[in-house]
Protein backbone atom coordinates (compact mmCIF):
# COMPACT_ATOMS: atom_id res chain seq x y z
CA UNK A 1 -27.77 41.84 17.57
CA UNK A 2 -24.87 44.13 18.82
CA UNK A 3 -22.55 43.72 21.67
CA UNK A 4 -24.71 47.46 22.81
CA UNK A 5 -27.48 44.35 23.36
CA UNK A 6 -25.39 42.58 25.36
CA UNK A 7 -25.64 44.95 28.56
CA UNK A 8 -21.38 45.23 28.24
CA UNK A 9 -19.98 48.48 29.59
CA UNK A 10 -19.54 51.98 28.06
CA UNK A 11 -15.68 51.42 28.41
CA UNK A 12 -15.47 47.78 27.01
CA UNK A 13 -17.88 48.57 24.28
CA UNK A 14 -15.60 51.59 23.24
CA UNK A 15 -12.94 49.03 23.47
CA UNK A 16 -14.64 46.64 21.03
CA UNK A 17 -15.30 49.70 19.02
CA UNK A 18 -11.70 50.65 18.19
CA UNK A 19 -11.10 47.01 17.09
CA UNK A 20 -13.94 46.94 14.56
CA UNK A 21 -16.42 44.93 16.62
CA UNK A 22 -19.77 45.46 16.33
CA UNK A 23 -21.99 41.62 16.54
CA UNK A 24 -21.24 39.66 18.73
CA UNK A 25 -20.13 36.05 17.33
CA UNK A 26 -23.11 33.03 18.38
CA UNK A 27 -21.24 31.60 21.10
CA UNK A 28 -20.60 35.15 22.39
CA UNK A 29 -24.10 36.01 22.11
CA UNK A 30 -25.47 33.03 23.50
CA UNK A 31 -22.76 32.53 26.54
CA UNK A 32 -22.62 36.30 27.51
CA UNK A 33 -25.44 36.79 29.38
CA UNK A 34 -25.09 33.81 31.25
CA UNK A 35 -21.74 34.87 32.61
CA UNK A 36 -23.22 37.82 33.55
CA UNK A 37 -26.08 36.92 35.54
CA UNK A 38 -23.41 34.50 37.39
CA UNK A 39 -23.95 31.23 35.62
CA UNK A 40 -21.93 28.21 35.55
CA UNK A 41 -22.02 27.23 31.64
CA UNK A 42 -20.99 24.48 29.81
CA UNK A 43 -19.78 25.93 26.15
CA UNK A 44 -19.19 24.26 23.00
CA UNK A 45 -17.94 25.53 19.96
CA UNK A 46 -15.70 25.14 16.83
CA UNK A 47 -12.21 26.86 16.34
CA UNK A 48 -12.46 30.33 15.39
CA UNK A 49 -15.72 31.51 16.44
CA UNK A 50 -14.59 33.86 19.50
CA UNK A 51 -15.09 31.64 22.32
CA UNK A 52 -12.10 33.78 24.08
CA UNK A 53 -14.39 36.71 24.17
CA UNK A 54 -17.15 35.30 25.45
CA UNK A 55 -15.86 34.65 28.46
CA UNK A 56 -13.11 37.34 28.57
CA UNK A 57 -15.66 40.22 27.95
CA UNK A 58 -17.83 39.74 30.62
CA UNK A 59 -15.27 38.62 33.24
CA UNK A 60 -13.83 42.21 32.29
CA UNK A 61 -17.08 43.83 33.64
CA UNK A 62 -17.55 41.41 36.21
CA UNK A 63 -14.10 41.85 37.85
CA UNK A 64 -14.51 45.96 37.55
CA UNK A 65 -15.97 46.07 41.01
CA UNK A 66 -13.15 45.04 43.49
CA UNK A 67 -9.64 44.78 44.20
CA UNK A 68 -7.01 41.70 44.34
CA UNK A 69 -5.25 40.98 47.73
CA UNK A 70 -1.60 39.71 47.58
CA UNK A 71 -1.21 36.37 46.17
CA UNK A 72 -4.54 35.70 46.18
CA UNK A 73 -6.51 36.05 42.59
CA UNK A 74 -9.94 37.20 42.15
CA UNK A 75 -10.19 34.41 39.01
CA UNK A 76 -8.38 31.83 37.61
CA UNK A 77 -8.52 30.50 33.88
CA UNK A 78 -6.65 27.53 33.15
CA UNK A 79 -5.33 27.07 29.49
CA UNK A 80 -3.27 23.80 28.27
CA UNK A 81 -0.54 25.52 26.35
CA UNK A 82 1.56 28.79 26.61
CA UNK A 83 0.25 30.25 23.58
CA UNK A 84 -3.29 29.46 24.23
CA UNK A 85 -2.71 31.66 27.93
CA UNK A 86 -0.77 34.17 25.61
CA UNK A 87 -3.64 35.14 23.77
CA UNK A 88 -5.85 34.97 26.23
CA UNK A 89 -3.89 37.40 28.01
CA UNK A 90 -3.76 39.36 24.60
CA UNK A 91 -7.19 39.53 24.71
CA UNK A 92 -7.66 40.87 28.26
CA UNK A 93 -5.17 43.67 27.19
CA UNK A 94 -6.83 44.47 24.05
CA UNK A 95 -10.27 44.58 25.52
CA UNK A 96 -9.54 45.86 29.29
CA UNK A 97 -7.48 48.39 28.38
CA UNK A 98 -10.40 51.24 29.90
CA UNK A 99 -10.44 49.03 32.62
CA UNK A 100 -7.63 48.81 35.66
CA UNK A 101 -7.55 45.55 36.37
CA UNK A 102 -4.58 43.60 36.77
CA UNK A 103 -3.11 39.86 35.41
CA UNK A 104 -0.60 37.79 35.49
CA UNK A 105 0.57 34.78 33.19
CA UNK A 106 1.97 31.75 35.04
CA UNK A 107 3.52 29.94 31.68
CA UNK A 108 6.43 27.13 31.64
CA UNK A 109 9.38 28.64 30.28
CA UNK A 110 9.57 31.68 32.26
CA UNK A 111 11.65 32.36 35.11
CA UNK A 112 9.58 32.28 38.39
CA UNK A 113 11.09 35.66 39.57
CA UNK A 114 8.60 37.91 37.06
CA UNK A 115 5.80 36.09 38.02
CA UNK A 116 6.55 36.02 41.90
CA UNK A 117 6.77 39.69 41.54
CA UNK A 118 3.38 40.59 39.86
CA UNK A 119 1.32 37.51 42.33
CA UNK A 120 2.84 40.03 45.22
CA UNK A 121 1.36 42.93 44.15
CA UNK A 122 -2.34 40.94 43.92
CA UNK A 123 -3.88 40.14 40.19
CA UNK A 124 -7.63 40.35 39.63
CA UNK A 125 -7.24 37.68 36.47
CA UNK A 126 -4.80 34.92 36.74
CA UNK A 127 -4.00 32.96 33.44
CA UNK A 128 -1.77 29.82 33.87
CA UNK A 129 -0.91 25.92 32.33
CA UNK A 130 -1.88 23.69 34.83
CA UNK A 131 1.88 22.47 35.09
CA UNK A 132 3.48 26.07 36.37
CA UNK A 133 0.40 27.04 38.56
CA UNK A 134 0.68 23.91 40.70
CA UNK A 135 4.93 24.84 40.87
CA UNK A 136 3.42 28.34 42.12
CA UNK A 137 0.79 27.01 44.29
CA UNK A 138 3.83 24.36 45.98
CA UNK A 139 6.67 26.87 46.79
CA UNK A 140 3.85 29.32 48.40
CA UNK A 141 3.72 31.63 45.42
CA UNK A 142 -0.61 31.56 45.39
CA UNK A 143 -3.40 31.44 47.29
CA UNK A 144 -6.46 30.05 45.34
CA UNK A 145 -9.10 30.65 48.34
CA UNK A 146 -10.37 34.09 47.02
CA UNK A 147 -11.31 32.87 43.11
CA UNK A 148 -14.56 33.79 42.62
CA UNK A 149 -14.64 32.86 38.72
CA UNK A 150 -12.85 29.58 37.65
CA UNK A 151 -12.60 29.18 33.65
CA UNK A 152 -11.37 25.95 32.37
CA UNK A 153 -10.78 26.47 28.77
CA UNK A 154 -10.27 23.60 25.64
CA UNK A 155 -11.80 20.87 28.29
CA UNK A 156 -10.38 18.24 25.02
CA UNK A 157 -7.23 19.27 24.68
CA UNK A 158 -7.04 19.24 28.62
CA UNK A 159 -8.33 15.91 28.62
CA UNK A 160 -5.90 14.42 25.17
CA UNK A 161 -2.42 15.68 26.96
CA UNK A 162 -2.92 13.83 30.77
CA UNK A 163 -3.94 17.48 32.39
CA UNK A 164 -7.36 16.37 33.84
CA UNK A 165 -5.71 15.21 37.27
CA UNK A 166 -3.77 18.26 37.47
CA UNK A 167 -6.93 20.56 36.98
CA UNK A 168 -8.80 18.46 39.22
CA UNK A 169 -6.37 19.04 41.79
CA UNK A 170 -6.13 22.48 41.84
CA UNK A 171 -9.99 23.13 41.84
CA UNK A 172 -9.78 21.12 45.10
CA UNK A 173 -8.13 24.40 46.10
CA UNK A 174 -10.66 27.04 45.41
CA UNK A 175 -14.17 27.53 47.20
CA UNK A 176 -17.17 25.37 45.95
CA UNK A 177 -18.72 28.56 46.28
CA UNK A 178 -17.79 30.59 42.81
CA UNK A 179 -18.48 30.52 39.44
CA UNK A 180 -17.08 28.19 36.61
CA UNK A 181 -17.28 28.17 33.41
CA UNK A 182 -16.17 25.06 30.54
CA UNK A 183 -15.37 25.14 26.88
CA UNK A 184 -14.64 23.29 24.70
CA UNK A 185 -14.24 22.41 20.53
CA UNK A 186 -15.91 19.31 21.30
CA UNK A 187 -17.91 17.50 23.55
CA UNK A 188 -17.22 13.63 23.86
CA UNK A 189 -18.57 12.01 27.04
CA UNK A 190 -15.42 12.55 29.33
CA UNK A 191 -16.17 16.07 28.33
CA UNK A 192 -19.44 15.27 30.28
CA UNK A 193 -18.03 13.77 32.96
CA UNK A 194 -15.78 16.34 33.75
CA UNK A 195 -18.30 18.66 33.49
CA UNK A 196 -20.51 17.29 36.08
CA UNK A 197 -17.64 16.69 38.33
CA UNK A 198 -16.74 20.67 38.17
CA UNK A 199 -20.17 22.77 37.42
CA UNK A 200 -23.11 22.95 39.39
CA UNK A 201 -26.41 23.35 37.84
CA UNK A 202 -24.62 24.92 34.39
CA UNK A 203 -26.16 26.32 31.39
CA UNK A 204 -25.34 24.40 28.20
CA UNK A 205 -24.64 26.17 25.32
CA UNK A 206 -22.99 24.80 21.60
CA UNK A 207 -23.62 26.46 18.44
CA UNK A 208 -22.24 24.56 16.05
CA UNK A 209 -22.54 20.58 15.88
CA UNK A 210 -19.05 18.91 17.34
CA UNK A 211 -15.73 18.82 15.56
CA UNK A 212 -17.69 19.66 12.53
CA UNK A 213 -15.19 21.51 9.85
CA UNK A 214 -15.65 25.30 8.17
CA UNK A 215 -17.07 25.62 5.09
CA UNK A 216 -14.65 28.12 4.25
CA UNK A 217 -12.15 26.10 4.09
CA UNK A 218 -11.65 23.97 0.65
CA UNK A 219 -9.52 20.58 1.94
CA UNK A 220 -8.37 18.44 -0.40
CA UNK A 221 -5.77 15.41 -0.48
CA UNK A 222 -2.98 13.64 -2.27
CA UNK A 223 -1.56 10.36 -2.02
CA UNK A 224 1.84 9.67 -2.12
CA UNK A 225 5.26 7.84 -1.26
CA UNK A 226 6.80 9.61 1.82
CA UNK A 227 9.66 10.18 -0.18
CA UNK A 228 7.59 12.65 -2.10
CA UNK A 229 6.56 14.76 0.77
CA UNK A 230 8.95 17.50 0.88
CA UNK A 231 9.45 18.07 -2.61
CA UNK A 232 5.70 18.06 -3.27
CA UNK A 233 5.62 20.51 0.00
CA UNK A 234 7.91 22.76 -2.09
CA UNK A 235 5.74 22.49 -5.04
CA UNK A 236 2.96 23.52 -3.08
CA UNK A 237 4.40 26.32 -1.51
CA UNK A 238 6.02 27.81 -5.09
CA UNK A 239 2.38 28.55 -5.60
CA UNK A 240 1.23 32.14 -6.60
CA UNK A 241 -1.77 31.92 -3.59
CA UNK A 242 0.34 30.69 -0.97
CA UNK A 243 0.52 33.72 1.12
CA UNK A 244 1.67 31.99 4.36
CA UNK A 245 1.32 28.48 5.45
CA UNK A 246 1.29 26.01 8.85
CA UNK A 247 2.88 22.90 7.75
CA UNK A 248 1.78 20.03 10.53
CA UNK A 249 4.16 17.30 11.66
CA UNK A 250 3.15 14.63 14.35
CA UNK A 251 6.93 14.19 15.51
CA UNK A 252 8.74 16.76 16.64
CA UNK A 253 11.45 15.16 14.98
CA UNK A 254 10.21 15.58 11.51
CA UNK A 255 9.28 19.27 12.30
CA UNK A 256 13.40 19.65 12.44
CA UNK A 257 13.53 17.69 8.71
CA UNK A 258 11.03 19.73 7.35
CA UNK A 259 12.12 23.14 8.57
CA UNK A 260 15.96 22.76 7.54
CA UNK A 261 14.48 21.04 3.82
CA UNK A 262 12.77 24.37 3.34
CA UNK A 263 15.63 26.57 4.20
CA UNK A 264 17.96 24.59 2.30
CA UNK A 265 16.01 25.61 -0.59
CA UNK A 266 15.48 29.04 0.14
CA UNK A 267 12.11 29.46 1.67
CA UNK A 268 11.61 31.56 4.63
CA UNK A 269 10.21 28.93 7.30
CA UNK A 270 10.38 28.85 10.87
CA UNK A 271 9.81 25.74 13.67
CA UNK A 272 7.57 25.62 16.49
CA UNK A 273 6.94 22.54 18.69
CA UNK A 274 6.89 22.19 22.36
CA UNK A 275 10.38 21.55 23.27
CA UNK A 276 11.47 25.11 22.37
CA UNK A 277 12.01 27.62 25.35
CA UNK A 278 9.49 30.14 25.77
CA UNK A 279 11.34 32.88 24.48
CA UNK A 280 12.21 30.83 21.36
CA UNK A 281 8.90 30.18 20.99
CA UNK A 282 7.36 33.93 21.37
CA UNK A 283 10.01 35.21 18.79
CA UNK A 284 9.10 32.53 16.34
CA UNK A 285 5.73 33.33 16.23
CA UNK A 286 5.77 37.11 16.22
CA UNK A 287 8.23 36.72 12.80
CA UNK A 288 5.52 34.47 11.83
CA UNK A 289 2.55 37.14 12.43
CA UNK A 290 5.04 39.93 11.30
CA UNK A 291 5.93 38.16 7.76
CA UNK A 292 9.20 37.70 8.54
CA UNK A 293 8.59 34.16 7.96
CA UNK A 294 6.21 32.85 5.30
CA UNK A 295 5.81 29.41 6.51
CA UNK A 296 5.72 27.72 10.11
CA UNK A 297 6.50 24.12 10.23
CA UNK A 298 4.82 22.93 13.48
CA UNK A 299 3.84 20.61 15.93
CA UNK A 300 0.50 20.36 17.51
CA UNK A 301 1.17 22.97 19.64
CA UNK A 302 0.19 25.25 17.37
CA UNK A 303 -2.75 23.90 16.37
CA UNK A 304 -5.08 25.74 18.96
CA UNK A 305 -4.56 29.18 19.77
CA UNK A 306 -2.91 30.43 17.00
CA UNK A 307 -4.72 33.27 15.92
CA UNK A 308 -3.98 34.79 12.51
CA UNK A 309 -7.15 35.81 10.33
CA UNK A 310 -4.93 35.92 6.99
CA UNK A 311 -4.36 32.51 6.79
CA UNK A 312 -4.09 31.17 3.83
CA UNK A 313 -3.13 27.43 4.08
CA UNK A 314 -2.93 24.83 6.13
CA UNK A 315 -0.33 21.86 4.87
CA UNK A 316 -1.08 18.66 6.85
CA UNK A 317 2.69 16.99 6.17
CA UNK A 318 1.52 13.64 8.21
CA UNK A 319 -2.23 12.63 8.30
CA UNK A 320 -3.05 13.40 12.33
CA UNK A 321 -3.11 10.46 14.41
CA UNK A 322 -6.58 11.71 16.29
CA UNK A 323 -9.41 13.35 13.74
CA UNK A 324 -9.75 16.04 16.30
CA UNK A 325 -6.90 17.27 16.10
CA UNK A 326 -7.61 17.47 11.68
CA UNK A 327 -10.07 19.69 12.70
CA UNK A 328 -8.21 22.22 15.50
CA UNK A 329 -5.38 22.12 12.54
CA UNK A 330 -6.99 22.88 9.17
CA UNK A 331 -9.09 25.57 11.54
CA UNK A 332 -6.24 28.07 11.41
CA UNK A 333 -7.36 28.81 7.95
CA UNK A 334 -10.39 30.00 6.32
CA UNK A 335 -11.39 32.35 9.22
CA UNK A 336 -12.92 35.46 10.18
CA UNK A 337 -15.05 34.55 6.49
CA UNK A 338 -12.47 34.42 4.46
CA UNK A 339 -11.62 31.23 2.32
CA UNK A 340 -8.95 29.28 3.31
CA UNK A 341 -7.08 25.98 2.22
CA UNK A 342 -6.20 22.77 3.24
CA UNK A 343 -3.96 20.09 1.82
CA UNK A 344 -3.26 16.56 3.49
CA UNK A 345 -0.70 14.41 2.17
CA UNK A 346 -1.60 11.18 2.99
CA UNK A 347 0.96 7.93 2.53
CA UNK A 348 -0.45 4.48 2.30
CA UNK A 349 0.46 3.32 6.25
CA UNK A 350 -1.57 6.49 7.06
CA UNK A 351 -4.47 5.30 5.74
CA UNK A 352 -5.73 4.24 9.02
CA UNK A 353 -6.04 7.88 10.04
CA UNK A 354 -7.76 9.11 7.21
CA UNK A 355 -10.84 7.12 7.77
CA UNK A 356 -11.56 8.76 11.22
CA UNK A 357 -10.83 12.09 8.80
CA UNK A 358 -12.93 11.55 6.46
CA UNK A 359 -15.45 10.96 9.07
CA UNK A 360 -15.59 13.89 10.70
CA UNK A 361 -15.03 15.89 7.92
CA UNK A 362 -18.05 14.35 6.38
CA UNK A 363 -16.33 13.37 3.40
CA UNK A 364 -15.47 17.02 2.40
CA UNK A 365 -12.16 15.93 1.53
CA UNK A 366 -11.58 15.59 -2.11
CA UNK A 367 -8.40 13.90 -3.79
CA UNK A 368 -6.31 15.84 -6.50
CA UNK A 369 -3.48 14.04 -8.22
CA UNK A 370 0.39 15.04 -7.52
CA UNK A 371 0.82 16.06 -11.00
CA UNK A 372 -1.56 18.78 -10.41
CA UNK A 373 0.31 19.70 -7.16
CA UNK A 374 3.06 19.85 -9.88
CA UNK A 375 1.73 22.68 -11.77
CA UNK A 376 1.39 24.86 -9.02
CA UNK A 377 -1.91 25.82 -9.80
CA UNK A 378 -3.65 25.62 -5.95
CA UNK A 379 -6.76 26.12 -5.81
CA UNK A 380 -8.03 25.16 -9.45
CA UNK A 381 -6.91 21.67 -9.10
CA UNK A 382 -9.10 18.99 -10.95
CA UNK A 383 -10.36 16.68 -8.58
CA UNK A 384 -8.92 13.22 -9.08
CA UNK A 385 -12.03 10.25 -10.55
CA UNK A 386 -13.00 8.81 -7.96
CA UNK A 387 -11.08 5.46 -6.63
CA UNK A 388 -10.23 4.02 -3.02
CA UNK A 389 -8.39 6.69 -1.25
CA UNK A 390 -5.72 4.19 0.20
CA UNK A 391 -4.62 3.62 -3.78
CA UNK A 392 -1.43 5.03 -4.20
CA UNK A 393 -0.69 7.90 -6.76
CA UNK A 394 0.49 5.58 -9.89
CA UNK A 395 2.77 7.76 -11.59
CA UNK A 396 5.01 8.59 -8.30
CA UNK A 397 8.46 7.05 -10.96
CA UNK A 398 7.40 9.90 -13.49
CA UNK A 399 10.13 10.95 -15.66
CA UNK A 400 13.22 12.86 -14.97
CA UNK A 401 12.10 15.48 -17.66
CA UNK A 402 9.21 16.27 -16.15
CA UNK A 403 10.36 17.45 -12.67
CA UNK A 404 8.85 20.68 -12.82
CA UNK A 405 11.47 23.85 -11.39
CA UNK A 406 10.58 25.53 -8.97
CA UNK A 407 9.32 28.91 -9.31
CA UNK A 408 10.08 32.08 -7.12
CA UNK A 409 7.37 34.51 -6.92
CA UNK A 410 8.70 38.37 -6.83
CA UNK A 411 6.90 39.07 -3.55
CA UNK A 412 8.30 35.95 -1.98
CA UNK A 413 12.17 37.71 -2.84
CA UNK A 414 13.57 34.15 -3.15
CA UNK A 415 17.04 34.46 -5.06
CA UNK A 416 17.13 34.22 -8.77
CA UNK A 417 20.18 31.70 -8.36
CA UNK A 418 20.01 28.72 -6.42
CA UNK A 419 21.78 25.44 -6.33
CA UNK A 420 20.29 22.65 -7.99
CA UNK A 421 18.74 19.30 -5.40
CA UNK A 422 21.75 17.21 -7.00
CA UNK A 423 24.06 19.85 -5.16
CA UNK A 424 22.04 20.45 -2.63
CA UNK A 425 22.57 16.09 -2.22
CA UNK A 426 26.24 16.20 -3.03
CA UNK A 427 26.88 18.67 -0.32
CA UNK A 428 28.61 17.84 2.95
CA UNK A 429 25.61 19.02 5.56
CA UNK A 430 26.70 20.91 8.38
CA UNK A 431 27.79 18.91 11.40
CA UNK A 432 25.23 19.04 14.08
CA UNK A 433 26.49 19.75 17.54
CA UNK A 434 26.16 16.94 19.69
CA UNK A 435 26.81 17.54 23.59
CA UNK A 436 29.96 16.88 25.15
CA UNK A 437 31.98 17.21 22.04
CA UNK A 438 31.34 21.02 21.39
CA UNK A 439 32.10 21.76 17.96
CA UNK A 440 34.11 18.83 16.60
CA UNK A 441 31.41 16.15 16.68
CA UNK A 442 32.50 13.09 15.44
CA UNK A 443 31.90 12.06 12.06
CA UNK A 444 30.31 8.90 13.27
CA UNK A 445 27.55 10.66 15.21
CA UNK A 446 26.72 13.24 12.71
CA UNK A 447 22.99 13.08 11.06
CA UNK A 448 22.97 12.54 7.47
CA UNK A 449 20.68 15.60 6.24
CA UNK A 450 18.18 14.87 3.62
CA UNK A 451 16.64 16.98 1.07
């Protein structure tokens, strides 16, 4: 099948065109035609298969006909992070660019005054985090009695960070009469629930069995002290087919640690988590997608919606607390077909976690042994006998003789000359700012900086 199939217009399929697209992705193909005959529909579907399009495509068509009064939006789609509503406001520009329809974003971290201005003029597609819609919505900003096509988008991730009462009170603010539609990467039975509070009648439509993993994407293991982590991180990353990587913290905290262990020792890495600004944030990433910076040490927030089909790896720095979220992390790799990777270092009070992993990952993890991390061979490691995963990595004291360098790849334009880890140690760090001392923080309430 072909999106021509798919009864799409002359102007979006030209759009599609110009991109490369020609098929139409299963969930497309499946939840496409429902959206156009006016369906509410219930979607399901892994990371990474185009469930954006599916609904952005024919909303593009569908809102063609018409025209947006002031403050009042033709259709809403609610998104539970900025960059999530970033691409999907990518996507409406990359697809709807034959098309004159208008959008705004409603996103924390922007000043109100932009967005006041473009609700004024009337949007046809309004794109917002629950959070800065209901601001909006409060100080008079919106109207939400015109949406004729609600989209509530990554139901889950709605439902895991506390949004649900927020969502359910603004659709007490649009007309029972309209169409909604629901996705999500997995369907437990809040999921349900939800859905029967929100859609009437809906079509149901999953094409791939919940949180179930891409076989494109080889995931493998190591256990370890948690003193090993970041040196075995830097082992990792030394390696010839580490193009780019997503390192994954669960505290914000350690995403700090991590990022200023791999500058310290040379590597071009950048932070993201969600206490950054917005502006912070949006620069971060588009070094990240520009290869200005190699590797992105995370929270996560970046997790979902991070869209960048050269992926190469995906470093899991703490086992994930919830085994969904394993899933919507190691998912940034291995996509649009290509083969990706996945490493997870696991410690032995994280062992907990890594059952639910293993779960539903059905066991496609495999353990490899930190010497093999060592030799900086990814991707032809020899998978470790097997043993109980919880057993620590025996040889964690190896000898100081055989603590591998580490090696700079040419394309990577690390320096030739760097300072050894015992200087890096021996070192004073620099003295972190705390405020209401300015500069001169006292010595007393400086962080001691690992390595």
């Amino acid at each position: 099948m072909t999106f021509k199939d798919l009864s799409l217009s002359e102007e979006l399929l030209r759009a599609l065109d110009e991109r490369g697209y020609q098929n139409p992705t299963p969930i497309q193909e499946q939840a496409i035609p429902y959206v156009l005959m006016a369906r509410d529909l219930l979607g399901c579907a892994q990371t990474g298969t185009g469930k954006t399009a599916s609904f952005v495509l024919p909303m593009i068509d569908i809102l063609d006909q018409g025209r947006a009064r002031m403050r009042m939006p033709r259709s809403l789609i609610l998104e539970p992070t900025r960059e999530l509503a970033a691409q999907v406001a990518e996507n409406f520009d990359l697809y709807g660019k034959y098309h004159k329809l208008t959008k705004a974003l409603l996103i924390g971290g922007v000043t109100f005054g932009e967005q006041d201005k473009l609700l004024d003029r009337g949007v046809d597609v309004l794109i917002a985090t629950p959070g800065r819609l209901l601001d909006h919505f409060e100080r008079g900003n919106v109207l939400l009695n015109d949406v004729k096509i609600l989209v509530i988008d990554e139901a889950d991730r709605m439902l895991d960070m506390g949004f649900i009462p927020d969502v359910d009170k603004i659709v007490s603010k649009i007309p029972p009469l309209r169409q909604t539609l629901m996705f999500s990467a997995t369907m437990p039975k809040e999921i349900k629930k939800l859905a029967e509070q929100f859609l009437s009648n809906p079509k149901e439509v999953a094409v791939s069995p919940p949180s179930a993993t891409a076989d494109t994407i080889v995931q493998q293991m190591v256990m370890l002290d948690p003193k090993q982590k970041r040196e075995a991180l830097r082992d990792i990353l030394s390696g010839a087919e580490v193009k780019n990587a997503l390192i994954f913290c669960n505290r914000k905290k350690d995403v700090g640690l991590v990022h200023r262990s791999l500058m310290r020792h040379g590597f071009k890495a950048g932070a993201l988590h969600g206490d950054m600004d917005q502006f912070s944030r949006t620069e971060t990433l588009d070094k990240f997608k520009e290869d200005k910076i190699e590797y992105l040490v995370c929270s996560d927030v970046a997790a979902r919606g991070l869209d960048i089909p050269a992926m190469t790896h995906v470093v899991n720095f703490d086992v994930p607390m919830h085994d969904e979220d394993y899933v919507h992390r190691i998912g940034r790799t291995g996509r649009a077909g290509r083969k990706g990777h996945a490493i997870t270092f696991v410690t032995e009070e994280e062992g907990k976690y890594l059952d639910a992993v293993q779960i539903i990952a059905k066991g496609a993890i495999k353990e490899i042994t930190l010497e093999g991390i060592r030799k900086l061979k990814l991707g032809k490691f020899q998978d470790k006998p097997s043993s109980n995963h919880r057993t620590r990595n025996q040889n964690k004291h190896r000898p100081a003789d055989d603590r591998s360098e580490i090696k700079k790849s040419a394309s990577k334009n690390h320096s030739s000359r760097k300072p050894s880890e015992q200087t890096l140690k021996e070192k004073d760090p620099p003295p972190e700012t705390i405020k209401g001392f300015g500069d001169e923080t006292p010595a007393f309430l400086r962080t001691t900086v690992e390595t």
